[in-house]
Structure formats: C-alpha cells, structure tokens
N, C-alpha and C. Protein backbone atom coordinates (compact mmCIF):
# COMPACT_ATOMS: atom_id res chain seq x y z
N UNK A 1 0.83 -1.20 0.00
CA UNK A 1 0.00 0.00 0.00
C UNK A 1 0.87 1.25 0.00
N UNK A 2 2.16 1.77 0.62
CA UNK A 2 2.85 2.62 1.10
C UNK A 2 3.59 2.71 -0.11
N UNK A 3 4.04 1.19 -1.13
CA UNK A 3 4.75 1.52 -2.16
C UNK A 3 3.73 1.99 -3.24
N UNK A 4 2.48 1.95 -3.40
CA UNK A 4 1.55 1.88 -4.32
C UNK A 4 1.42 3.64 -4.50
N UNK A 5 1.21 4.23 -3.32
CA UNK A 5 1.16 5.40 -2.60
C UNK A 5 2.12 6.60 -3.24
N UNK A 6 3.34 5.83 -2.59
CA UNK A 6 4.39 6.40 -2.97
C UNK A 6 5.29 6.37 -4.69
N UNK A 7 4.52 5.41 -5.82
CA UNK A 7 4.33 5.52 -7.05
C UNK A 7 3.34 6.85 -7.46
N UNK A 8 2.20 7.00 -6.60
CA UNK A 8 1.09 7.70 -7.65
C UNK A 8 1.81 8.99 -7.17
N UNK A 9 2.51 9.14 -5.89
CA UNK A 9 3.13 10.83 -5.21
C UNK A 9 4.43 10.63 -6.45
N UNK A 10 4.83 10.24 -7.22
CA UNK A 10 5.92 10.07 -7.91
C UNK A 10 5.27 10.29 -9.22
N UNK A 11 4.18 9.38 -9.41
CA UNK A 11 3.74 9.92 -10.98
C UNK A 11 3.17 11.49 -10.88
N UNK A 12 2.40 11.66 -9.69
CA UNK A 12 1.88 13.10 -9.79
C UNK A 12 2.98 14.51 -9.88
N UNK A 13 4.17 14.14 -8.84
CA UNK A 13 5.14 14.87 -9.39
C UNK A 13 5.83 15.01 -10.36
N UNK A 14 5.91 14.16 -11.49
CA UNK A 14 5.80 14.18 -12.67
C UNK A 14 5.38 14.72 -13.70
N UNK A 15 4.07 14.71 -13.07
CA UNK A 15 3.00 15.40 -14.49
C UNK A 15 3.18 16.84 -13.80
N UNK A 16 3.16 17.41 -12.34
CA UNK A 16 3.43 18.82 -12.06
C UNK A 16 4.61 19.27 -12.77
N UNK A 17 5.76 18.66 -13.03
CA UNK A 17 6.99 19.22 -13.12
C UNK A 17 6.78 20.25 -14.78
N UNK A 18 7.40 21.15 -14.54
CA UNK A 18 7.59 22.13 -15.97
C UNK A 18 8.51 21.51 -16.64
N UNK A 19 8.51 21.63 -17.43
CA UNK A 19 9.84 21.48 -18.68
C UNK A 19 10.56 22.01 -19.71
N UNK A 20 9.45 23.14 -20.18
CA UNK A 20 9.47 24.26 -21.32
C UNK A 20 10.73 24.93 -20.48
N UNK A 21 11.33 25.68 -21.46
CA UNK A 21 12.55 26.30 -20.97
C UNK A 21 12.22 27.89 -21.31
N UNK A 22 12.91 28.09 -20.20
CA UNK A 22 12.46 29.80 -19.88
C UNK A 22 13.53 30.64 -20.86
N UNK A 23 14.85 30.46 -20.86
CA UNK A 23 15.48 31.10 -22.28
C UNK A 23 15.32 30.56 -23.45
N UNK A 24 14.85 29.46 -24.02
CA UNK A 24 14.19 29.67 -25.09
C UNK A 24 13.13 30.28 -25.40
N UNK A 25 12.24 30.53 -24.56
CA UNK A 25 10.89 31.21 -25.08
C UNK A 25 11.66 33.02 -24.38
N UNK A 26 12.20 32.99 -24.04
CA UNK A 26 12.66 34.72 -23.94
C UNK A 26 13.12 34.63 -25.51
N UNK A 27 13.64 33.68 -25.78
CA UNK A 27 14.53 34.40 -27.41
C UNK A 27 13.23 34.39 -27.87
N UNK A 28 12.16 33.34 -28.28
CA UNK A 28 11.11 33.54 -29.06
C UNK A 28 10.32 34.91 -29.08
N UNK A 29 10.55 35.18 -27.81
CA UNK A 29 9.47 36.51 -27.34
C UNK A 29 10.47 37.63 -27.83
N UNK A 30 11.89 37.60 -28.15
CA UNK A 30 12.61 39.08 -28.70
C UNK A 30 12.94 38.60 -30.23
N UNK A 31 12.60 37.37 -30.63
CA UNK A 31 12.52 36.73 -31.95
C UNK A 31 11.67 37.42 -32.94
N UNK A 32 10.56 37.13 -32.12
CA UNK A 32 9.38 38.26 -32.45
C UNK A 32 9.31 39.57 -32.99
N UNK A 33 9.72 40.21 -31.97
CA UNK A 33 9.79 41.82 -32.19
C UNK A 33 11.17 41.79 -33.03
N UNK A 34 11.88 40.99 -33.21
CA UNK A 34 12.87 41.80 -34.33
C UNK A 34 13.05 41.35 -35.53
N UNK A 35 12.23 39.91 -35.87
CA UNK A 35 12.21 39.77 -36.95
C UNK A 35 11.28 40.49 -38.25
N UNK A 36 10.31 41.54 -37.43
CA UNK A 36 10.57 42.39 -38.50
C UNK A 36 11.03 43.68 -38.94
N UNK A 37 11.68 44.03 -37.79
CA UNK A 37 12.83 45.16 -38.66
C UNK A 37 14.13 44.33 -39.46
N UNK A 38 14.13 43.07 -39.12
CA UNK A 38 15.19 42.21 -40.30
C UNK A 38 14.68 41.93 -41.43
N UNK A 39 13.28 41.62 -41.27
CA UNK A 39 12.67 42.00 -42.94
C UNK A 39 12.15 43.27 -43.60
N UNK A 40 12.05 44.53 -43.13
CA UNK A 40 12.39 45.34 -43.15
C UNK A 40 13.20 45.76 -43.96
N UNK A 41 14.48 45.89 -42.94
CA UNK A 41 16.16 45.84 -43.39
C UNK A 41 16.47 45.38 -44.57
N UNK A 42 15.64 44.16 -44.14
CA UNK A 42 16.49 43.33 -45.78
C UNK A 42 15.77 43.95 -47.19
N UNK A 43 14.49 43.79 -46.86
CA UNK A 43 13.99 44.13 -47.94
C UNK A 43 14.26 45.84 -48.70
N UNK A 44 14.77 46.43 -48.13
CA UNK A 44 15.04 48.04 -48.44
C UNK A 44 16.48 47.91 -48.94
N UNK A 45 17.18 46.81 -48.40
CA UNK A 45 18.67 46.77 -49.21
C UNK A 45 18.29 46.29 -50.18
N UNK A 46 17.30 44.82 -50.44
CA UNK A 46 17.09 44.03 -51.64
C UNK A 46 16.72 45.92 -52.64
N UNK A 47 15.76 46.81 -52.06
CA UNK A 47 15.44 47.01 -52.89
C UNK A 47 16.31 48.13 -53.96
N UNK A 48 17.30 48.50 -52.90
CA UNK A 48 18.16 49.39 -53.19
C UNK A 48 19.66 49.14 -54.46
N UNK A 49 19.48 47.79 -53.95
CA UNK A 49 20.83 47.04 -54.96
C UNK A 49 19.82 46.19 -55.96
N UNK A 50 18.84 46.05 -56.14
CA UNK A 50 18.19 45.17 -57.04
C UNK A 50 18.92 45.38 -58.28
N UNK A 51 19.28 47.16 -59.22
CA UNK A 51 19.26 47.06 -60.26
C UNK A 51 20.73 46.81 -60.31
N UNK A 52 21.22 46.67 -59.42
CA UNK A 52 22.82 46.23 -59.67
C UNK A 52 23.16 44.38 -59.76
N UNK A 53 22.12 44.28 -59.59
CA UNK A 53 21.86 42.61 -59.16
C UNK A 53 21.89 41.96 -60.71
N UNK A 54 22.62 40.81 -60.70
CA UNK A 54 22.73 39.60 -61.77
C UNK A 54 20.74 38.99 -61.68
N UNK A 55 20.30 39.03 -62.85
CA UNK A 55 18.83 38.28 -63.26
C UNK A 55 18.86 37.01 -62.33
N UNK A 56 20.09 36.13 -62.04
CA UNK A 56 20.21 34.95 -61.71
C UNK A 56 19.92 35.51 -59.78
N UNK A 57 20.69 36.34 -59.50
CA UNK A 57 20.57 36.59 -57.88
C UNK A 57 19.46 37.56 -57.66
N UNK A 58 19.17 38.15 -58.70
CA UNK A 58 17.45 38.51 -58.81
C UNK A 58 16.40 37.81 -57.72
N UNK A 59 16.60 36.87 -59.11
CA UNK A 59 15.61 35.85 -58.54
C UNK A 59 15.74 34.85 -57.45
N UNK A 60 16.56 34.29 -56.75
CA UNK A 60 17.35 33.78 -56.15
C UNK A 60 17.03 34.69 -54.59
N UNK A 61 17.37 35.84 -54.84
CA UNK A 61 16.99 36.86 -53.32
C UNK A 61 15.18 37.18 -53.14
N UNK A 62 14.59 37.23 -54.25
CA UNK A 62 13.48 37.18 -53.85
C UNK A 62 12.51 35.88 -53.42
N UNK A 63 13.41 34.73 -54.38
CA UNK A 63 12.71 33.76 -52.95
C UNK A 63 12.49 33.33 -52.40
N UNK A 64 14.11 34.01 -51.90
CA UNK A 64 14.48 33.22 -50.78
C UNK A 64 13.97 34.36 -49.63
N UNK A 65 13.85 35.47 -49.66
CA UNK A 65 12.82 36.25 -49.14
C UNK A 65 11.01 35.75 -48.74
N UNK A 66 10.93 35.30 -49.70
CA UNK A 66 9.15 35.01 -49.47
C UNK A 66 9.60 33.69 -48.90
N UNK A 67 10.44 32.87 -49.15
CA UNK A 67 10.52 31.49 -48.05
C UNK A 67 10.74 31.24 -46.88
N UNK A 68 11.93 32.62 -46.71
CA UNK A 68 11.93 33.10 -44.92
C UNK A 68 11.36 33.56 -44.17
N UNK A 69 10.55 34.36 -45.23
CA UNK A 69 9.21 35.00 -44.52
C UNK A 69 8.04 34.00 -44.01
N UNK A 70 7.85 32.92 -44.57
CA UNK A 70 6.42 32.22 -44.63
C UNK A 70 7.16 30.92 -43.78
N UNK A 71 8.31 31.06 -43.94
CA UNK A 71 9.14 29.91 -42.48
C UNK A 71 9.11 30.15 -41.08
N UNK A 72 9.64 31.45 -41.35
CA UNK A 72 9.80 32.27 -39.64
C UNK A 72 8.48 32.45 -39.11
N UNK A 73 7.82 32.76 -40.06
CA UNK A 73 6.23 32.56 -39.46
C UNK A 73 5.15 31.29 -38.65
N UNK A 74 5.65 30.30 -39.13
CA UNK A 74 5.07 29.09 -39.00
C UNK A 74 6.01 28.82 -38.22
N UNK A 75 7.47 28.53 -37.95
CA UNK A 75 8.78 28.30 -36.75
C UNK A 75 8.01 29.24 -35.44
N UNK A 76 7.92 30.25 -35.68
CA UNK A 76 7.80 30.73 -34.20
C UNK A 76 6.56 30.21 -33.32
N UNK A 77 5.14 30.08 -34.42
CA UNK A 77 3.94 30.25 -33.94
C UNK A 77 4.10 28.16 -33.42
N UNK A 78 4.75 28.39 -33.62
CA UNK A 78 5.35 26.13 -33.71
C UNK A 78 6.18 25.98 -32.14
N UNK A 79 7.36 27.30 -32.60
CA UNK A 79 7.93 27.41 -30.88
C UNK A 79 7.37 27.62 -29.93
N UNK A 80 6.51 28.94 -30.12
CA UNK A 80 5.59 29.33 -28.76
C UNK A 80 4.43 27.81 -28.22
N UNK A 81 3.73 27.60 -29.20
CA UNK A 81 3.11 26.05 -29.13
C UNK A 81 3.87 24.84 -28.37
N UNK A 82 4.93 24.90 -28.86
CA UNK A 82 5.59 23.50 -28.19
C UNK A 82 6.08 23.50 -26.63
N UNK A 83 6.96 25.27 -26.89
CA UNK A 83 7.48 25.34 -25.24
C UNK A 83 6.35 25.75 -24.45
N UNK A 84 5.17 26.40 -24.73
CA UNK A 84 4.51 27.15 -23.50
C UNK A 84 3.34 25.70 -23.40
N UNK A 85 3.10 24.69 -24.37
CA UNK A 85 2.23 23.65 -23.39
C UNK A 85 3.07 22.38 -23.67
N UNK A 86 3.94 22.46 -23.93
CA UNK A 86 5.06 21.07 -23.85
C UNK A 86 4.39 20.42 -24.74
N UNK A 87 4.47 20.43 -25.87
CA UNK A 87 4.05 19.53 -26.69
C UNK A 87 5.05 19.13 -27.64
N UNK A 88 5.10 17.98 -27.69
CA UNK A 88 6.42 17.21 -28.62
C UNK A 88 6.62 17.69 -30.06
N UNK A 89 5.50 16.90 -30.91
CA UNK A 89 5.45 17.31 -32.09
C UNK A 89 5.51 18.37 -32.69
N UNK A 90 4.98 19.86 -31.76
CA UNK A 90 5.43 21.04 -32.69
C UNK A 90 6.69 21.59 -32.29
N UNK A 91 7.26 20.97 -30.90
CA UNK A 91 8.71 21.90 -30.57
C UNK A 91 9.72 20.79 -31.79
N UNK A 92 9.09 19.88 -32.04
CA UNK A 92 10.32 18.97 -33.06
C UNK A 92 10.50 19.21 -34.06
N UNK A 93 8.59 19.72 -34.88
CA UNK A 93 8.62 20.71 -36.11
C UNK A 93 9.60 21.99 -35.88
N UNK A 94 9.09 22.79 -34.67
CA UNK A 94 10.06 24.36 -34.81
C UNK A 94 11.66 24.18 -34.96
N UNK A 95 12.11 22.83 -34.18
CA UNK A 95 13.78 22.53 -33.99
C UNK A 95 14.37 21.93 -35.63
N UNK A 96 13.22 21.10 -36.33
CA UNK A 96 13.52 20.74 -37.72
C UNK A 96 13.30 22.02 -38.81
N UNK A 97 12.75 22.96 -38.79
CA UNK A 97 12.65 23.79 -39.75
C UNK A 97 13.66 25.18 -39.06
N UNK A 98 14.21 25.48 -37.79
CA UNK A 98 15.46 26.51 -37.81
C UNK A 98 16.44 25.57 -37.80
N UNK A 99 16.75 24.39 -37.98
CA UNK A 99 17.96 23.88 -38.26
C UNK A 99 18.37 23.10 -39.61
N UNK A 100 17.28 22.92 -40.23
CA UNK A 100 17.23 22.69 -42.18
C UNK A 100 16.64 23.61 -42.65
N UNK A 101 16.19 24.30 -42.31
CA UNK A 101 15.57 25.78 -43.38
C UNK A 101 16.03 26.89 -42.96
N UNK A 102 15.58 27.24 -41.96
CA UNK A 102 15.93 28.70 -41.91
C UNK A 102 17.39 29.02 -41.69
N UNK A 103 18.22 28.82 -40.48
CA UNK A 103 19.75 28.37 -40.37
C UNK A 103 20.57 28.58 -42.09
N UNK A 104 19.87 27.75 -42.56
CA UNK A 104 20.96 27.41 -43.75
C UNK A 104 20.63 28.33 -45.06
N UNK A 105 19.50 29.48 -44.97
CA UNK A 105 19.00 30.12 -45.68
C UNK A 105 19.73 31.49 -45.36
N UNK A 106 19.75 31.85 -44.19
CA UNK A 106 20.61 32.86 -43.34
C UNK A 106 21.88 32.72 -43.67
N UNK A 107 22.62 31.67 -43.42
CA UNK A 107 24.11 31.77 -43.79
C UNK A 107 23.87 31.51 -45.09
N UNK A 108 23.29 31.17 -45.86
CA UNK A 108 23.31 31.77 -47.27
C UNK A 108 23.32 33.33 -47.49
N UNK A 109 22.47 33.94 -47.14
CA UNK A 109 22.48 35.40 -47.11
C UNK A 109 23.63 36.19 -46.41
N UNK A 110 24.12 35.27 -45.35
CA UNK A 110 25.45 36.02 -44.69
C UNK A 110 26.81 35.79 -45.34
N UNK A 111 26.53 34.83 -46.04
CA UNK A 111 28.02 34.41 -46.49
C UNK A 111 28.33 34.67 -48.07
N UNK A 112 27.61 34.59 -49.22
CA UNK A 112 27.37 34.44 -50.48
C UNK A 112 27.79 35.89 -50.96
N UNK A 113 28.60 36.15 -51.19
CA UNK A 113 29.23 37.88 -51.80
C UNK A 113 28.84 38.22 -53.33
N UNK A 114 28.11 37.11 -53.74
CA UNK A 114 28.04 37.42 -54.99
C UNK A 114 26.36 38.12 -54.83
N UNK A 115 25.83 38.41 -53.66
CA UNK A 115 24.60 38.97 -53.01
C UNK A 115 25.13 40.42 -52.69
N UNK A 116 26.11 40.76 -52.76
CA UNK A 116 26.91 41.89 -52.63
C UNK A 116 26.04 43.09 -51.38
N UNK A 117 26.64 42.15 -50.17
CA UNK A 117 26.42 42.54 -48.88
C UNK A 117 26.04 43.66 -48.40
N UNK A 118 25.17 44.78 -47.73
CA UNK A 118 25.20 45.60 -47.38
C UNK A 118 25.87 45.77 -45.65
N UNK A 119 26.50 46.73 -45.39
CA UNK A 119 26.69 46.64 -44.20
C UNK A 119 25.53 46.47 -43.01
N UNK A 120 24.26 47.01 -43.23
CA UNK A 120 22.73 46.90 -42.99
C UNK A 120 22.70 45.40 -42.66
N UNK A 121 22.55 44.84 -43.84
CA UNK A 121 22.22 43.23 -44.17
C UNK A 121 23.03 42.50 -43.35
N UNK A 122 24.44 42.70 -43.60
CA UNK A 122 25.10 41.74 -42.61
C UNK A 122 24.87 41.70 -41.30
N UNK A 123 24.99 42.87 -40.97
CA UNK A 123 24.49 43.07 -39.14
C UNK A 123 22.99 42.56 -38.90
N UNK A 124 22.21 42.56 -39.34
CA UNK A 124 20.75 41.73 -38.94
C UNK A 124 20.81 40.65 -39.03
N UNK A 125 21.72 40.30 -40.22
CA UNK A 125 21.88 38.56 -40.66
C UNK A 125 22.69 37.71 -39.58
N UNK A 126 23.69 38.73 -39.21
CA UNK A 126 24.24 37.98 -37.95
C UNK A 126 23.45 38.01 -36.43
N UNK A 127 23.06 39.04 -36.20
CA UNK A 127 21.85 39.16 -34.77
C UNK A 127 20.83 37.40 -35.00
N UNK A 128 20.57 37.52 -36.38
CA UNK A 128 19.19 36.39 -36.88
C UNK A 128 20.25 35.15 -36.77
N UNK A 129 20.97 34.89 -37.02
CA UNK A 129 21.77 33.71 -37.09
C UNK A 129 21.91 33.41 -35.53
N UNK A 130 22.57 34.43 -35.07
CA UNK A 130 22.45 34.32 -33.31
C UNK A 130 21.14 33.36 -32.75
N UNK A 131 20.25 34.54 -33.12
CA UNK A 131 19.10 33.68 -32.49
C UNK A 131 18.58 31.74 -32.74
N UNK A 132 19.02 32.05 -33.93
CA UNK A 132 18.95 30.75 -34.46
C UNK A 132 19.42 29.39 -34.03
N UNK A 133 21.34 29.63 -33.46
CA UNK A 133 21.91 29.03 -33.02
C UNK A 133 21.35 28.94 -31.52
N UNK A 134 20.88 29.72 -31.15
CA UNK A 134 20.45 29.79 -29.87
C UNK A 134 19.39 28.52 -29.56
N UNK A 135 18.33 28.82 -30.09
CA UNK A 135 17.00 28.06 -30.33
C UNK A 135 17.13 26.72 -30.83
N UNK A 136 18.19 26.62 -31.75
CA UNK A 136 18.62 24.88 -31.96
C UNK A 136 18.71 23.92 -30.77
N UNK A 137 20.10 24.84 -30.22
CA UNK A 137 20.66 24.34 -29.10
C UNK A 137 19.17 23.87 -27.86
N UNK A 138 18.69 25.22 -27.80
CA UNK A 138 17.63 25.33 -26.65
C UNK A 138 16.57 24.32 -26.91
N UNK A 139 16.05 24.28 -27.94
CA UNK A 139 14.91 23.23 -28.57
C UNK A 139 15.64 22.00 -28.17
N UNK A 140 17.04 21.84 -28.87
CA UNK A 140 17.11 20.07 -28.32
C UNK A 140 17.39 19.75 -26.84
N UNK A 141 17.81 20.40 -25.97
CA UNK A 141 17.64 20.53 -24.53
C UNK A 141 16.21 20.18 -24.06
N UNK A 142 15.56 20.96 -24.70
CA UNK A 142 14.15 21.15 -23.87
C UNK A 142 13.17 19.75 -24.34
N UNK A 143 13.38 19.26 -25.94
CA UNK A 143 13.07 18.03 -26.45
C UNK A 143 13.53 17.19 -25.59
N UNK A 144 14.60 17.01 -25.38
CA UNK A 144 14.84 15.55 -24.76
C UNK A 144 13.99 15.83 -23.27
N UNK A 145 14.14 16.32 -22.76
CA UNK A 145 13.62 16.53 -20.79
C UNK A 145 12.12 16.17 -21.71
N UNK A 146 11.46 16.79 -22.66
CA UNK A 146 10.18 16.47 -22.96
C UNK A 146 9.94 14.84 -22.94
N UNK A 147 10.98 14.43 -23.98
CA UNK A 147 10.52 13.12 -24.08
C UNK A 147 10.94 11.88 -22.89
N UNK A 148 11.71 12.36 -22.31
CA UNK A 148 12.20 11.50 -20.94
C UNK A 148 11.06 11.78 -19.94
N UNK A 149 10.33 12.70 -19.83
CA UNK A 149 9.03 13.18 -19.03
C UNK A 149 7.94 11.92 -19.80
N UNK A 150 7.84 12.20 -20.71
CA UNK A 150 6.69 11.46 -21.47
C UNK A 150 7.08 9.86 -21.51
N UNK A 151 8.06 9.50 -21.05
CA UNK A 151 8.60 8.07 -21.11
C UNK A 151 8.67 7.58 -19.55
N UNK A 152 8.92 8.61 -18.67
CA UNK A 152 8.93 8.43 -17.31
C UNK A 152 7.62 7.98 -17.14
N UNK A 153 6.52 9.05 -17.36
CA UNK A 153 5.12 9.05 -17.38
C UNK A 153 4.24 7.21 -18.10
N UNK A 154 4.65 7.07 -18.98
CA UNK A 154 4.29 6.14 -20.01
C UNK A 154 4.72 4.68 -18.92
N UNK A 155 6.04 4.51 -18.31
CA UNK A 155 6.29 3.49 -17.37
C UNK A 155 5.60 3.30 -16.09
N UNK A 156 5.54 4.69 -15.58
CA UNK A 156 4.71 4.68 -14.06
C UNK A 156 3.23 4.34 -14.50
N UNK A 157 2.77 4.79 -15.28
CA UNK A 157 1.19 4.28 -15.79
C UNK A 157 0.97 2.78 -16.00
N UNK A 158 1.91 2.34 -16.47
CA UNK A 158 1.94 0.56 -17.01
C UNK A 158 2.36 -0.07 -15.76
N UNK A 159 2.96 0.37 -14.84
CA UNK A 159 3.14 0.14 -13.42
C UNK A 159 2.16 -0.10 -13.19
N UNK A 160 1.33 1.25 -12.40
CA UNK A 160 -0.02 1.21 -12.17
C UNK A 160 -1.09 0.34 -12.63
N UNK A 161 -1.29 0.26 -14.03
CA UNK A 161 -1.95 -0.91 -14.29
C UNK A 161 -1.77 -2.53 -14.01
N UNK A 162 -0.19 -3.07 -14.05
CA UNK A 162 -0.35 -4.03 -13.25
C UNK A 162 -0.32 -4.30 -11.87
N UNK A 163 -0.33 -3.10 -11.21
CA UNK A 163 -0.78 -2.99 -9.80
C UNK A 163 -2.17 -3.29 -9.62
N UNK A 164 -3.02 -2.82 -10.27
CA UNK A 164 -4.83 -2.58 -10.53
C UNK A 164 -5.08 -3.90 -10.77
N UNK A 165 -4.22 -4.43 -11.83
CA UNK A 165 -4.72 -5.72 -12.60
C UNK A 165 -4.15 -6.79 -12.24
N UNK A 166 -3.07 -7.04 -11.77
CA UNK A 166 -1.97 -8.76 -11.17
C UNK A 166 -2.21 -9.40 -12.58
N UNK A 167 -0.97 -10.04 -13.29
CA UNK A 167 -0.77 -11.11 -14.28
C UNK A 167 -0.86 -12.39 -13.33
N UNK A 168 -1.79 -13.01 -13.68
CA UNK A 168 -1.53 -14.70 -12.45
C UNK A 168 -0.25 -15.30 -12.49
N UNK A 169 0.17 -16.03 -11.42
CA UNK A 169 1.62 -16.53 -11.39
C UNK A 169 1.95 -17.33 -12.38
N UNK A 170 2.67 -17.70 -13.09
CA UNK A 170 3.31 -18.28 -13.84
C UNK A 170 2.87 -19.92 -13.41
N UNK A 171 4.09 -19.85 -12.08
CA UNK A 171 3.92 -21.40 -12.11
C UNK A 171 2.88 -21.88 -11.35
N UNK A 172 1.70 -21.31 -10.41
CA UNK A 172 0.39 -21.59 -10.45
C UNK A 172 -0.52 -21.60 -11.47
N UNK A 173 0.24 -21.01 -12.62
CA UNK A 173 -0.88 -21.54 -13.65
C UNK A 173 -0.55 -23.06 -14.17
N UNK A 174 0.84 -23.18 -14.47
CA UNK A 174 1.19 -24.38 -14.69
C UNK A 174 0.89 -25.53 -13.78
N UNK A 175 0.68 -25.13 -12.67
CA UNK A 175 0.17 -26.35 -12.00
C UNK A 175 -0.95 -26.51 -12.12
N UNK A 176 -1.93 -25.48 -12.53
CA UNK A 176 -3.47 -25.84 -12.19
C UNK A 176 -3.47 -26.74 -13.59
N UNK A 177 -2.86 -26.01 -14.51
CA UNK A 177 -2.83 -26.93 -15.91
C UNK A 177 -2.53 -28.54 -15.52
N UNK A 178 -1.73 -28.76 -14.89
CA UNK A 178 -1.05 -30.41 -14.66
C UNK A 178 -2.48 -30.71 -14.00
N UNK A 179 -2.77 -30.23 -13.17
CA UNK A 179 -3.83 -30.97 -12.69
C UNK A 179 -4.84 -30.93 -13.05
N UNK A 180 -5.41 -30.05 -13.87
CA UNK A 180 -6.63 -30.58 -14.94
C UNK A 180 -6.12 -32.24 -15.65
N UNK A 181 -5.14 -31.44 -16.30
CA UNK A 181 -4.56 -32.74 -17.15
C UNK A 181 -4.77 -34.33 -16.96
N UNK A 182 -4.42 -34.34 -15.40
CA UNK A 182 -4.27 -35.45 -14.66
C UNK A 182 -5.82 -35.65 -14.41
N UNK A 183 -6.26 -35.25 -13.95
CA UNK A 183 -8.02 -35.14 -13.50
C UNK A 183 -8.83 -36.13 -15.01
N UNK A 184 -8.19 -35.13 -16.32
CA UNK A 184 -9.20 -35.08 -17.39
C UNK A 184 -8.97 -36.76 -17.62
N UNK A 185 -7.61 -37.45 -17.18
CA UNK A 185 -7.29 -38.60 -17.70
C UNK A 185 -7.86 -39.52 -17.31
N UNK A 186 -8.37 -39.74 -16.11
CA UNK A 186 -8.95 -40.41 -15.05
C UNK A 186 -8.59 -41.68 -14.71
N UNK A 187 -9.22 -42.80 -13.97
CA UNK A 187 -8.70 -43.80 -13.44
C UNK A 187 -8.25 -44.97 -14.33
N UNK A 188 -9.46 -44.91 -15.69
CA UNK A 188 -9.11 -46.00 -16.49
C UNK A 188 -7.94 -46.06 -17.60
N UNK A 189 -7.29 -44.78 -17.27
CA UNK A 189 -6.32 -44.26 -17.89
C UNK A 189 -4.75 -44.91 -17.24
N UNK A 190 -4.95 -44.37 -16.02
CA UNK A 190 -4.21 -44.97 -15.39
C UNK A 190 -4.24 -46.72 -14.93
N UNK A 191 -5.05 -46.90 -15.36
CA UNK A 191 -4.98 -48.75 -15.02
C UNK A 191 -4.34 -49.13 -16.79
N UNK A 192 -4.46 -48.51 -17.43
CA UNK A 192 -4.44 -48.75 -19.26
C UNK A 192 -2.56 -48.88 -19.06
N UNK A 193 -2.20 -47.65 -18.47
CA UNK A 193 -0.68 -47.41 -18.37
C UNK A 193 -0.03 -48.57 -17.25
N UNK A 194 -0.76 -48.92 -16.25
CA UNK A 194 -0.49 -49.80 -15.40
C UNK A 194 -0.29 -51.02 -16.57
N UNK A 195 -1.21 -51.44 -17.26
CA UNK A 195 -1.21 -52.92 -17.49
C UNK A 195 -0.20 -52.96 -18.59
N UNK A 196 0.34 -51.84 -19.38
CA UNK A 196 0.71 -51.66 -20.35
C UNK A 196 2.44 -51.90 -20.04
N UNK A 197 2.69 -51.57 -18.45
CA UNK A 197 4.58 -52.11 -17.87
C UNK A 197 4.42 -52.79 -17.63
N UNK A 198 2.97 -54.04 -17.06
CA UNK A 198 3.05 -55.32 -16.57
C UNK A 198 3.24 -56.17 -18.14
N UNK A 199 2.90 -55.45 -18.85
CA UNK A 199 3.34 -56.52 -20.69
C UNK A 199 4.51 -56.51 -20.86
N UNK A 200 5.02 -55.09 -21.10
CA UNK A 200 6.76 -54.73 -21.14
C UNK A 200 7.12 -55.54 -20.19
C-alpha cells in the first residue's frame, strides 16, 4: 500500500513538473519583435541594390525572401506552441525547420558575396543567425527533458496498471494446468498405463 502510494506521489510529481525552458521562449518573445525590422532591413537593401543585381541573384533573393518569410512565421507560432504547453510534435517541427531551413538560408544570405552585402544586411543577418543558433541548441535541450518526461510518465502508468490488474503466477498456472490434465485422464487411464509395464 505505502509503495503503491508512494508511485502515484511520484507519478503526480511528474505530471506537475515544468519542462518548457524559460530562455528559449525569452529568445522567441525578442525573436518576435525583431524579426521584423530584419525584414524590413532586408527588404530596403534588396530594394536598393536590385538594379545592380545579376537576373540569376534577382531571382534567387526574392525567394528566398518570401521562403523566410512564410518559415519564420510558421517556426515561431510552432515554438511558442511546443514550449509554453510542452508539446512534442510542434517543438520537433520548430527545432527541424530553424535547423534545415531557416539556419541554412541565413548563412546563405550572410556568407554568399556574390549577393553583394550591405553593411545593414550583414548586421541583422548575424543578430538572426544568433538567435537561431540559440533556439537549436535550446529546442534540443528542452526536447529531450520532454521526451524522458513522457517516457517516465508512459512506465509509471503501465506500473499502475499491473498494480490494478496482477498477471496470475506463472507457475500456479502451470500447475493448475497439470492438474486438470491429470483429473481429465482419469482412473481408467491410469490402469491402461499400469497394465501396459506389466506386458513390457
């Protein structure tokens, strides 16, 4: 009873415990407010160097513009979702799309000179990259404690149920089996086997 007790005070502290991480959702919350003076920014340099721009990086900056735009949008509203009610699947979406999309779209824009850099551009591109690296890191921190919570949880429950429920013993089942067995055979069975070593 005292261990039974002292499982459910163990699962319940469990499900109380927080897990969302408090500096990742501060970056989300200044993520926010500055990702759009970085589109902004960017877009007033795009628009300023456009006619100096190769047809090929033309096109190439604009869209990769409308892809960062319609990424960062769906990443954040994915971050705030995952860290503020702990939910797996969208903090795994927000950690898979700033570390294959957006990440690698940014150091495209920070690094690529044939985009012919503004001093503007670079400085936002690096602040945004910051954040980025930040939130990788922070997302897979906060993922794993998620899923070790949800696995802790998932064992103490299956506990509980065979506490509620008992599997019958093993080898009391095997015996009740022998002794049906023996029962079902009955006496003339045993005189059949008797007469059968008095021939041998």
């Amino acid at each position: 009873m005292k261990q039974t007790r002292s499982n459910k005070d163990f699962s319940l502290s469990t499900d109380n415990e927080i897990v969302s991480s408090l500096p990742l959702q501060m970056s989300l919350y200044f993520n926010v407010y500055f990702f759009p003076f970085w589109w902004l920014s960017t877009v007033v340099m795009l628009h300023l160097k456009y006619p100096v721009l190769s047809d090929y990086y033309k096109f190439i900056l604009v869209t990769v513009m409308i892809l960062a735009s319609l990424i960062e949008v769906i990443r954040l509203y994915l971050g705030y979702m995952g860290n503020l009610q702990e939910k797996v699947p969208e903090l795994a979406g927000f950690w898979l799309l700033s570390l294959l999309l957006q990440l690698p779209i940014i150091l495209f824009l920070l690094f690529n000179e044939g985009l012919k850099i503004q001093p503007l551009e670079r400085a936002v591109h690096i602040v945004f990259a910051l954040f980025l690296t930040f939130q990788v890191i922070a997302a897979f921190v906060t993922l794993r404690r998620m899923v070790n919570k949800l696995a802790t949880r998932f064992r103490l429950n299956e506990f509980d149920q065979l506490e509620e429920h008992p599997v019958p013993d093993f080898y009391s089942l095997g015996k009740e089996e022998r002794a049906v067995s023996m029962a079902g055979r009955g006496p003339s069975a045993g005189w059949r086997s008797h007469t059968e070593g008095l021939r041998s």
